[in-house]
C-alpha atoms as a PDB file:
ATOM      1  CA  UNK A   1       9.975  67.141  47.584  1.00  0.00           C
ATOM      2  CA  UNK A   2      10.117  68.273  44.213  1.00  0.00           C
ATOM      3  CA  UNK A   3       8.492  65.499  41.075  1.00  0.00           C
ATOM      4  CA  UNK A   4      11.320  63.920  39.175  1.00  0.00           C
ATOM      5  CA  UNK A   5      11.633  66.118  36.042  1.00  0.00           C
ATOM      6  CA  UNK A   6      13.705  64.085  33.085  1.00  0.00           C
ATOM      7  CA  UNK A   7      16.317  66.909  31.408  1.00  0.00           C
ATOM      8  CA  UNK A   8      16.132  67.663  27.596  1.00  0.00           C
ATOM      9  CA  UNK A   9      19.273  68.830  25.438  1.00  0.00           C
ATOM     10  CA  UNK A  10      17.123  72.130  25.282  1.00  0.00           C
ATOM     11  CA  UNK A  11      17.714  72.684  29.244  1.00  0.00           C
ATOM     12  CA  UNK A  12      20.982  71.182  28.995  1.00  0.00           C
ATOM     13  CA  UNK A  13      21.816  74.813  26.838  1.00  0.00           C
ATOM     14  CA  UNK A  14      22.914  77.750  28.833  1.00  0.00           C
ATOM     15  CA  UNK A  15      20.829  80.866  28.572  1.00  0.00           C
ATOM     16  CA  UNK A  16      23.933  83.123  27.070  1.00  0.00           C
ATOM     17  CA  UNK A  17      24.141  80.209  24.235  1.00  0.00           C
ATOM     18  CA  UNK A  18      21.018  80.146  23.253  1.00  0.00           C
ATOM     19  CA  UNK A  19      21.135  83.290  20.634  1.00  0.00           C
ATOM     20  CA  UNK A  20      24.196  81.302  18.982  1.00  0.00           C
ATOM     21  CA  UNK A  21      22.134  78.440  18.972  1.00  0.00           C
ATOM     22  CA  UNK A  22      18.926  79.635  17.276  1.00  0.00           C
ATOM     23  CA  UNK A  23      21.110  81.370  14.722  1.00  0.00           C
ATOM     24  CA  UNK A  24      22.904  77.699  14.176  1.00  0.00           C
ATOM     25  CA  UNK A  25      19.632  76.551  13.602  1.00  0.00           C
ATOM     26  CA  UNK A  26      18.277  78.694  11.196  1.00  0.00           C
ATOM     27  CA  UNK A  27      21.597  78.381   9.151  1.00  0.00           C
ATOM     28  CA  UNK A  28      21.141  74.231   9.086  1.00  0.00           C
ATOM     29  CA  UNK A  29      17.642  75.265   7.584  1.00  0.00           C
ATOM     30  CA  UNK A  30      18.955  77.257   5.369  1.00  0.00           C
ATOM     31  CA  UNK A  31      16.957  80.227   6.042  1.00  0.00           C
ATOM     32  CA  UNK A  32      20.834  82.051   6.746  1.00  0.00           C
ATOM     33  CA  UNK A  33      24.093  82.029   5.013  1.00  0.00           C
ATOM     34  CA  UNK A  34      26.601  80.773   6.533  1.00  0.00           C
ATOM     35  CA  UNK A  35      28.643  83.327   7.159  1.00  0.00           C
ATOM     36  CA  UNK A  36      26.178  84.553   9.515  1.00  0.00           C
ATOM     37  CA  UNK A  37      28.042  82.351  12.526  1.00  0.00           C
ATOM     38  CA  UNK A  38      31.428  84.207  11.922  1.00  0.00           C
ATOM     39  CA  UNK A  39      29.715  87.738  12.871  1.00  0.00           C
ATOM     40  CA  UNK A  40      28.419  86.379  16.386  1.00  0.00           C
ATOM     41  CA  UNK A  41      31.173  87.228  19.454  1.00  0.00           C
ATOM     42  CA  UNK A  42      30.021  84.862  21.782  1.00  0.00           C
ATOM     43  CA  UNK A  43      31.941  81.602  20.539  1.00  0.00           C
ATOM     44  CA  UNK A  44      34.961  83.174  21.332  1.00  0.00           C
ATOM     45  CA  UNK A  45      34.038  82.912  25.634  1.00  0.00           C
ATOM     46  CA  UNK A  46      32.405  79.673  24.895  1.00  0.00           C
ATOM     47  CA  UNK A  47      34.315  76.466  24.383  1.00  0.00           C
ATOM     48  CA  UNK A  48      30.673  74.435  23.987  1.00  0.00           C
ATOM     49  CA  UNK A  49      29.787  76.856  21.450  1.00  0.00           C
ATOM     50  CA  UNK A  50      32.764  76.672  19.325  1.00  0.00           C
ATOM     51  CA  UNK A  51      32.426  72.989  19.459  1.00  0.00           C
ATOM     52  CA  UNK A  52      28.753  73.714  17.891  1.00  0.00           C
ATOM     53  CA  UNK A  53      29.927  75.954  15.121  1.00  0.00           C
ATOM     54  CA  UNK A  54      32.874  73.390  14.064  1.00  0.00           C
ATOM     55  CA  UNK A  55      30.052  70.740  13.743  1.00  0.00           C
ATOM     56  CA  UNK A  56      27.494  72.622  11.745  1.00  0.00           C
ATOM     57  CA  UNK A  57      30.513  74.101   9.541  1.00  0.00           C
ATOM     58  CA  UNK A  58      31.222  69.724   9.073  1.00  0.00           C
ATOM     59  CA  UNK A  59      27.553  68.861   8.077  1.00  0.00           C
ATOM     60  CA  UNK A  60      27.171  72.040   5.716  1.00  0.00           C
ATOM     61  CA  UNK A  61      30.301  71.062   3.782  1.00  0.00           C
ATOM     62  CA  UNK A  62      29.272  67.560   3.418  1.00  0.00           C
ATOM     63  CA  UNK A  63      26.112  68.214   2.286  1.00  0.00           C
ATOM     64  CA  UNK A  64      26.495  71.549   0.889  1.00  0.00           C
ATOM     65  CA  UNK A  65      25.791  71.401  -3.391  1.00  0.00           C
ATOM     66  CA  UNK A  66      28.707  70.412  -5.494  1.00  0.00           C
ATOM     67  CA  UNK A  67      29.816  72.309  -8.608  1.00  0.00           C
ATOM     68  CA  UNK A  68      28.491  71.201 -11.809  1.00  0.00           C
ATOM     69  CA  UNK A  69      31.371  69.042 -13.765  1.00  0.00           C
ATOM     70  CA  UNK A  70      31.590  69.552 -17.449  1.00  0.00           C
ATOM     71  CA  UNK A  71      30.917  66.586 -19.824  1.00  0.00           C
ATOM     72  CA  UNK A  72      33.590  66.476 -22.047  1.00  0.00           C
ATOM     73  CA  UNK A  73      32.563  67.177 -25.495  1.00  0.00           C
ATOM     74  CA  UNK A  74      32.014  63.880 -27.774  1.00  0.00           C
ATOM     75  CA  UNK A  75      31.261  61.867 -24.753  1.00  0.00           C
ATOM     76  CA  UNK A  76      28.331  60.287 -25.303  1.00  0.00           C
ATOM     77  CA  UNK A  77      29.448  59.306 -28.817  1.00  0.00           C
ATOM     78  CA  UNK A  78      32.400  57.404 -28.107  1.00  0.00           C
ATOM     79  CA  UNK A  79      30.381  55.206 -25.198  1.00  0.00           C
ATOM     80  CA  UNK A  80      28.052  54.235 -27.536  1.00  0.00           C
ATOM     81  CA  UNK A  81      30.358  53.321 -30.487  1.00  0.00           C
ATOM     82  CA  UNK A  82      32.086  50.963 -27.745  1.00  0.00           C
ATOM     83  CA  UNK A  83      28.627  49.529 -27.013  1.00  0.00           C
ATOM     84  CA  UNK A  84      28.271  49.023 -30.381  1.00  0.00           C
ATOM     85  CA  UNK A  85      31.717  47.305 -30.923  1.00  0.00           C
ATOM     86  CA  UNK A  86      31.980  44.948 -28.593  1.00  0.00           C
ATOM     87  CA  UNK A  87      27.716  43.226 -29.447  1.00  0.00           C
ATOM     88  CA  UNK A  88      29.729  43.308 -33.075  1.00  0.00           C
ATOM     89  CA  UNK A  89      32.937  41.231 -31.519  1.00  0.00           C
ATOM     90  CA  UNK A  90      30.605  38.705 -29.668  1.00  0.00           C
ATOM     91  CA  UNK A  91      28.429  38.358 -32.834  1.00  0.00           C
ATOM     92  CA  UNK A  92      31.092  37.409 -34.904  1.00  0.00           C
ATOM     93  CA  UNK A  93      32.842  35.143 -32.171  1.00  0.00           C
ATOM     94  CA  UNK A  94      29.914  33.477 -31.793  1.00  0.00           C
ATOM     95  CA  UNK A  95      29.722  33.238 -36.270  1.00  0.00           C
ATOM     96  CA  UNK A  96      32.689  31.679 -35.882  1.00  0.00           C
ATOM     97  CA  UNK A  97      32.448  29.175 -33.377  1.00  0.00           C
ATOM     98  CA  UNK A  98      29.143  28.019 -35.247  1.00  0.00           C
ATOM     99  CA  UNK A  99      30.822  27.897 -38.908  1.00  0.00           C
ATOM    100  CA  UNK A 100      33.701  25.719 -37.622  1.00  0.00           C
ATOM    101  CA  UNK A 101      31.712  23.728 -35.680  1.00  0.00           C
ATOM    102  CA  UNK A 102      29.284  22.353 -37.620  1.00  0.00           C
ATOM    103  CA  UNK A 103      31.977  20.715 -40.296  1.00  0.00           C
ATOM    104  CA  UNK A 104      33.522  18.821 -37.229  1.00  0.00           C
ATOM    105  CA  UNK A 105      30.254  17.561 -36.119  1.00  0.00           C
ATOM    106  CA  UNK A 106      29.404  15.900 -39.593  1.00  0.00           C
ATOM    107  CA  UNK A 107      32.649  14.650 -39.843  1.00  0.00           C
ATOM    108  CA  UNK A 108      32.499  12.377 -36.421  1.00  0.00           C
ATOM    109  CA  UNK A 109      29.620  11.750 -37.763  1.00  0.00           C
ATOM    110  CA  UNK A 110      30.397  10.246 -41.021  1.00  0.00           C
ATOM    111  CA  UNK A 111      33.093   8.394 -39.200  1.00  0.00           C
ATOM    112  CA  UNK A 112      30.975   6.806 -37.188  1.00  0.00           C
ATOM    113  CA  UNK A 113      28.552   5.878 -40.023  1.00  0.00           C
ATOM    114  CA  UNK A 114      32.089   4.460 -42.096  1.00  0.00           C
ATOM    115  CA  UNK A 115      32.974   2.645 -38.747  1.00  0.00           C
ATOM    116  CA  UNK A 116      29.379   0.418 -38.377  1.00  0.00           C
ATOM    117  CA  UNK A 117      28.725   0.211 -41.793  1.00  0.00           C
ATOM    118  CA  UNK A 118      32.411  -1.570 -42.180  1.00  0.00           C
ATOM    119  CA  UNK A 119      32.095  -4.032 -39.675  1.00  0.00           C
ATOM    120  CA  UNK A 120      31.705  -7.929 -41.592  1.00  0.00           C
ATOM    121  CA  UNK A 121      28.622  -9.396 -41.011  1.00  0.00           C
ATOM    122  CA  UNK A 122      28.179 -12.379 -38.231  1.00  0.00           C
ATOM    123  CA  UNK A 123      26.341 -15.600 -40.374  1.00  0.00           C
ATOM    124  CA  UNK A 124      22.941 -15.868 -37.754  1.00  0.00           C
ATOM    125  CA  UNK A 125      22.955 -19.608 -36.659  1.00  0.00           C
ATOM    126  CA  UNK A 126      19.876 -21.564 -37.457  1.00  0.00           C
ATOM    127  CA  UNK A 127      18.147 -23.079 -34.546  1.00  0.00           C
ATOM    128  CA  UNK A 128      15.761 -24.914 -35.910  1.00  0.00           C
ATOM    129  CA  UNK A 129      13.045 -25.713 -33.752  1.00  0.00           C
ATOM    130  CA  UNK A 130      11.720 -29.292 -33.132  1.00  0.00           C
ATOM    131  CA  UNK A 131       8.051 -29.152 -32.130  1.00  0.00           C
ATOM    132  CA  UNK A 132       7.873 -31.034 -28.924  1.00  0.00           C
ATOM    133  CA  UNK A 133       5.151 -34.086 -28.581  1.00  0.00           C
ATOM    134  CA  UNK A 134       2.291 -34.157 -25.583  1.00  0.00           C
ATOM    135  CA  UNK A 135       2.368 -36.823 -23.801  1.00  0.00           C
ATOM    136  CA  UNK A 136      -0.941 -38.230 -23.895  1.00  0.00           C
ATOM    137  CA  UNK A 137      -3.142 -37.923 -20.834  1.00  0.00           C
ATOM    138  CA  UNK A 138      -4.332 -40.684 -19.360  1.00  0.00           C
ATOM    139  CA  UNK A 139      -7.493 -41.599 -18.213  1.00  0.00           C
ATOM    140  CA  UNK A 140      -7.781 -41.869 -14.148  1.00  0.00           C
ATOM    141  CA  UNK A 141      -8.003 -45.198 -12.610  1.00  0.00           C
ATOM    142  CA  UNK A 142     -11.565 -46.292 -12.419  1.00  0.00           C
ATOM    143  CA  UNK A 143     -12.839 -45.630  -8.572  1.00  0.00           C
ATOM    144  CA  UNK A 144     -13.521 -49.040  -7.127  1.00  0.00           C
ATOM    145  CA  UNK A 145     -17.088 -48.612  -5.577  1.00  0.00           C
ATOM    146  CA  UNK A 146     -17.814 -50.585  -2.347  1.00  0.00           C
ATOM    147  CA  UNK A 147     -20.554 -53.264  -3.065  1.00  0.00           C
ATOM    148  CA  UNK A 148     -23.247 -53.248  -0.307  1.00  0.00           C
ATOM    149  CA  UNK A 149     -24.779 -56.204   0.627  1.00  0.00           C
ATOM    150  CA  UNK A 150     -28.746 -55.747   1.110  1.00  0.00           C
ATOM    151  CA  UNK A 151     -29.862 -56.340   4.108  1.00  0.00           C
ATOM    152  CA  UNK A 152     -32.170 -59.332   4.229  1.00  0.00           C
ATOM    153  CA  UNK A 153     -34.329 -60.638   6.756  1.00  0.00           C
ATOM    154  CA  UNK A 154     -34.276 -64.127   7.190  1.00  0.00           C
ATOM    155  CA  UNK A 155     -30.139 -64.206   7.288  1.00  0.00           C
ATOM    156  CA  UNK A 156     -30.248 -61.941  10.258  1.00  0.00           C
ATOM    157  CA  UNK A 157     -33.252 -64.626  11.574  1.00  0.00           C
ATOM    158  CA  UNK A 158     -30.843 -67.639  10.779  1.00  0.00           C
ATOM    159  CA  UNK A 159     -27.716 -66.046  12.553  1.00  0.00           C
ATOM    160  CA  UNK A 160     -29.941 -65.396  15.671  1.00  0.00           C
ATOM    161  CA  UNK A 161     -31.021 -68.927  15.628  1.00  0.00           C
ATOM    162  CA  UNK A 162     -27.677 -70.279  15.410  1.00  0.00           C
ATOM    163  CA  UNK A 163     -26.925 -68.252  18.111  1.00  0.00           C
ATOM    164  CA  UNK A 164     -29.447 -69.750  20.457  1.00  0.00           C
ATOM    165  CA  UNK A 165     -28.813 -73.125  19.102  1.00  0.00           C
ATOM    166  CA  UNK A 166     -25.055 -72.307  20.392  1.00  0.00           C
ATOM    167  CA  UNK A 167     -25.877 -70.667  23.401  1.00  0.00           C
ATOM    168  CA  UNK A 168     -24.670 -73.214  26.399  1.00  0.00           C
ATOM    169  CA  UNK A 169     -26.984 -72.328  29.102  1.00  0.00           C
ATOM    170  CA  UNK A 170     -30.997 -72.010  29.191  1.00  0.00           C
ATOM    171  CA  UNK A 171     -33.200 -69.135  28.776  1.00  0.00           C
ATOM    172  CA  UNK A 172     -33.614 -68.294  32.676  1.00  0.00           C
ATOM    173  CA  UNK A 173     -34.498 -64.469  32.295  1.00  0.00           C
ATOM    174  CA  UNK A 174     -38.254 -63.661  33.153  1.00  0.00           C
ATOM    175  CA  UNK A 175     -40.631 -63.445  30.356  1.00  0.00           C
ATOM    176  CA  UNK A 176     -40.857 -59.351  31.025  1.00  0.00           C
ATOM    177  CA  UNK A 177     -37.567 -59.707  29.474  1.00  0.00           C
ATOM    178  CA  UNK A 178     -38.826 -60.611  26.102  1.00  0.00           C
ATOM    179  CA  UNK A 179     -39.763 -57.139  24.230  1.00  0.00           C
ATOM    180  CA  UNK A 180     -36.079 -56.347  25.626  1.00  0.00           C
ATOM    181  CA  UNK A 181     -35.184 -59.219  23.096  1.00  0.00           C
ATOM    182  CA  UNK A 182     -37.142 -58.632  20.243  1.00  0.00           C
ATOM    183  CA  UNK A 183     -36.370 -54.989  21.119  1.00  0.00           C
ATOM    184  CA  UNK A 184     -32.375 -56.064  20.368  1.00  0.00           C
ATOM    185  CA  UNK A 185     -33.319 -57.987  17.204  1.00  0.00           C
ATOM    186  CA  UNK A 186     -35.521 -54.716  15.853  1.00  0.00           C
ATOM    187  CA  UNK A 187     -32.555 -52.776  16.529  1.00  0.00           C
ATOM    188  CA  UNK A 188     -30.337 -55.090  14.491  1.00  0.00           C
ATOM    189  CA  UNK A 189     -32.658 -54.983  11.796  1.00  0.00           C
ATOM    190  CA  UNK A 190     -32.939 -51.510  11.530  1.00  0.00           C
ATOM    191  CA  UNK A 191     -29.545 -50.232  11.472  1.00  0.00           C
ATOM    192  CA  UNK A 192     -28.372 -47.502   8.382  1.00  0.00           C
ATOM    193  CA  UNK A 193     -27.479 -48.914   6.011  1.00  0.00           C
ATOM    194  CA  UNK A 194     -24.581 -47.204   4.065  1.00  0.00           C
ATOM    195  CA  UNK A 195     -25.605 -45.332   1.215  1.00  0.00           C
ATOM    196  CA  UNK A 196     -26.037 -46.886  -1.898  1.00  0.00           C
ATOM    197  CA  UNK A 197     -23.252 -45.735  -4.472  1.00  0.00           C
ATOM    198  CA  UNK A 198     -24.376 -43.828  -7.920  1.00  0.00           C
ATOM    199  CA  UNK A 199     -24.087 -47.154 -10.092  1.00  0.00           C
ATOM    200  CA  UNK A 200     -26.654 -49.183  -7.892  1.00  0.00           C
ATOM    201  CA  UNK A 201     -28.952 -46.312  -8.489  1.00  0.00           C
ATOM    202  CA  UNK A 202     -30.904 -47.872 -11.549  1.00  0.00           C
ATOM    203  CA  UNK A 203     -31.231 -51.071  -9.743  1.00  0.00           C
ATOM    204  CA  UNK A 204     -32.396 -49.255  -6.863  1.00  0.00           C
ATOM    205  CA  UNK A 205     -35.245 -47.593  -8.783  1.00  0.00           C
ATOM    206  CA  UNK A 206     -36.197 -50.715 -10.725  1.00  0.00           C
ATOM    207  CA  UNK A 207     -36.673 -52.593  -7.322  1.00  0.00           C
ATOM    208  CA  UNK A 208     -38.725 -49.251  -6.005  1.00  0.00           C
ATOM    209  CA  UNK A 209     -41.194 -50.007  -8.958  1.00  0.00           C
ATOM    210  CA  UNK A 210     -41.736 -53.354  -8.099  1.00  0.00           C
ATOM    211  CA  UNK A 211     -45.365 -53.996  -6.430  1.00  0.00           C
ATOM    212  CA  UNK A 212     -45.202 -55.886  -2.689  1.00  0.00           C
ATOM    213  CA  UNK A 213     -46.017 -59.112  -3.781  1.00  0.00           C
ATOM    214  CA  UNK A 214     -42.640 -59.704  -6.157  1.00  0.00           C
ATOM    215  CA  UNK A 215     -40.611 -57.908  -2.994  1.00  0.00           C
ATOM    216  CA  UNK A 216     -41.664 -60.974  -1.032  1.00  0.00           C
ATOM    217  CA  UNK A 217     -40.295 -63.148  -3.529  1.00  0.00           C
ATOM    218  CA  UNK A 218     -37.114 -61.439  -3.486  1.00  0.00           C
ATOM    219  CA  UNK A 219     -36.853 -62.010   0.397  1.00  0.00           C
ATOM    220  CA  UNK A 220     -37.537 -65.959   1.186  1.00  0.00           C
ATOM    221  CA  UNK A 221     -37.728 -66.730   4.670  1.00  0.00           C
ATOM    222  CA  UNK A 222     -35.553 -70.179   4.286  1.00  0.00           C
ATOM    223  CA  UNK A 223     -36.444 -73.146   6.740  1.00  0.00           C
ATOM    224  CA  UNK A 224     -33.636 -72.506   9.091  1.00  0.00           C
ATOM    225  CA  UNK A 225     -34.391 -69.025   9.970  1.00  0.00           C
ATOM    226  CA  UNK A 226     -38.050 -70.581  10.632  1.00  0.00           C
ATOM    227  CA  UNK A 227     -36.720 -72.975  13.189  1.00  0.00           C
ATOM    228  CA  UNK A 228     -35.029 -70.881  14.876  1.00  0.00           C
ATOM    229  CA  UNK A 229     -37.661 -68.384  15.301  1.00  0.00           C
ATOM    230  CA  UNK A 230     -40.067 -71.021  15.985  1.00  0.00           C
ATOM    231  CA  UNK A 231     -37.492 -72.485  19.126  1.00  0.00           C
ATOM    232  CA  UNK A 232     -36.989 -68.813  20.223  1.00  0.00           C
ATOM    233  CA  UNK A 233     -41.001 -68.568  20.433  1.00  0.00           C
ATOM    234  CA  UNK A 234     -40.811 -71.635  22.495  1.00  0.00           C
ATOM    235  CA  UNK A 235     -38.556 -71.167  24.665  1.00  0.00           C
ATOM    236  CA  UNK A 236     -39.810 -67.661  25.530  1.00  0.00           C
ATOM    237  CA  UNK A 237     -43.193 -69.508  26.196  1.00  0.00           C
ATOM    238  CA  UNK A 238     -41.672 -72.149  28.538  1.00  0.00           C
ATOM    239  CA  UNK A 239     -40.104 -69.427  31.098  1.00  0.00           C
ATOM    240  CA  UNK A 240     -42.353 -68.902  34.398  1.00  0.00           C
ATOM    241  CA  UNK A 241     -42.717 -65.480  35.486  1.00  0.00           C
ATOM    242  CA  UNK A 242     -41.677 -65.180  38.714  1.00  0.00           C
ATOM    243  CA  UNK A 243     -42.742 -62.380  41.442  1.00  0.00           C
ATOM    244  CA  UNK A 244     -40.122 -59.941  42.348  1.00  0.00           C
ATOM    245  CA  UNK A 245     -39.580 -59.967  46.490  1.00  0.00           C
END
């Protein structure tokens, strides 16, 4: 089996065309006249080569050299003065449009001026201005201020010996029962007392600076408040302790 051998347009040529081909050749180089194709005999057997020679005879007469044309005489002149004539005609056009165009623009424009300048005159209104009055601010409300009653002692003493004094039944609890008592009447005389607003604060000071002695003055312990603490005393004394079972 013989390797696969692509074909060329060089084998595609017949050996009895290939003198009429190199000759071809070397007139598309140009290294031959063209005339040399008419003296070969073997395009008149061969169709192929006859179709060869028509072709070359094509692409030398298309790009074969052209005779030289003469310029006429004054040419080069006459171009040039045309040049010239016509930048002369757009130059002058252009003059022209400028020079009438100008006198139109100031004349809209002084009719304009003539046309605001004539108008009359509106009178301006006078709005005179009336300066407007404040009204004066008042002064807030004064801020009522809670009064706090002191806390004294023998008031709370007297309302716990009313109390007792009211109280229908006996004292039957145990003695043990007592510092729960007192315990209840410590509490009530130590609860917080709200705090004292900012225009009892001098009086609060001036009372601070007081020694003990005129504090005690300030405080009486009145005879009812002794009674009852005397009865409560009393009574708590009277109750038997009894055992629990």
């Amino acid at each position: 089996m013989t390797p696969f051998r692509s074909e060329t347009p060089e084998d595609l040529i017949a050996p009895a065309c290939r003198p009429t081909v190199d000759r071809l050749q070397l007139v598309l180089d140009g290294e031959l006249e063209a005339n040399a194709i008419d003296t070969d005999p073997h395009p008149a057997v061969c169709a192929a080569c006859r179709e060869r020679i028509a072709a070359a005879r094509l692409v030398l007469s298309v790009l074969g050299a052209t005779e030289a044309v003469a310029v006429p005489s004054g040419l080069t002149e006459r171009i040039v003065s045309a040049v010239r004539e016509d930048r002369d005609s757009r130059i002058r056009r252009r003059s022209y449009a400028a020079a009438l165009g100008i006198p139109v623009a100031l004349a809209a424009s002084l009719a304009l001026i003539a046309w605001f300048t004539d108008k009359p005159q509106q009178p301006i209104a006078w709005n005179p201005q009336v300066p407007v009055e404040k009204n004066p601010e008042v002064a807030p409300a004064p801020r009522e201020v809670a009064q706090v009653k002191p806390l004294r002692i023998g008031d709370e003493l007297t309302k716990a010996g009313i109390a007792l004094r009211e109280t229908p039944k006996a004292i039957t609890a145990p003695a043990s029962a007592a510092p729960e008592v007192f315990a209840k009447l410590t509490n009530a005389l130590t609860q917080p007392i709200a705090p004292m607003p900012d225009e009892m604060e001098p009086a609060r000071s001036a009372l601070a600076e007081l020694p003990d002695v005129a504090l005690s003055g300030l405080e009486p312990l009145t005879d009812t408040a002794q009674k009852a603490f005397s009865r409560l005393m009393r009574d708590v004394g009277s109750v038997s302790v009894k055992p629990k079972s």
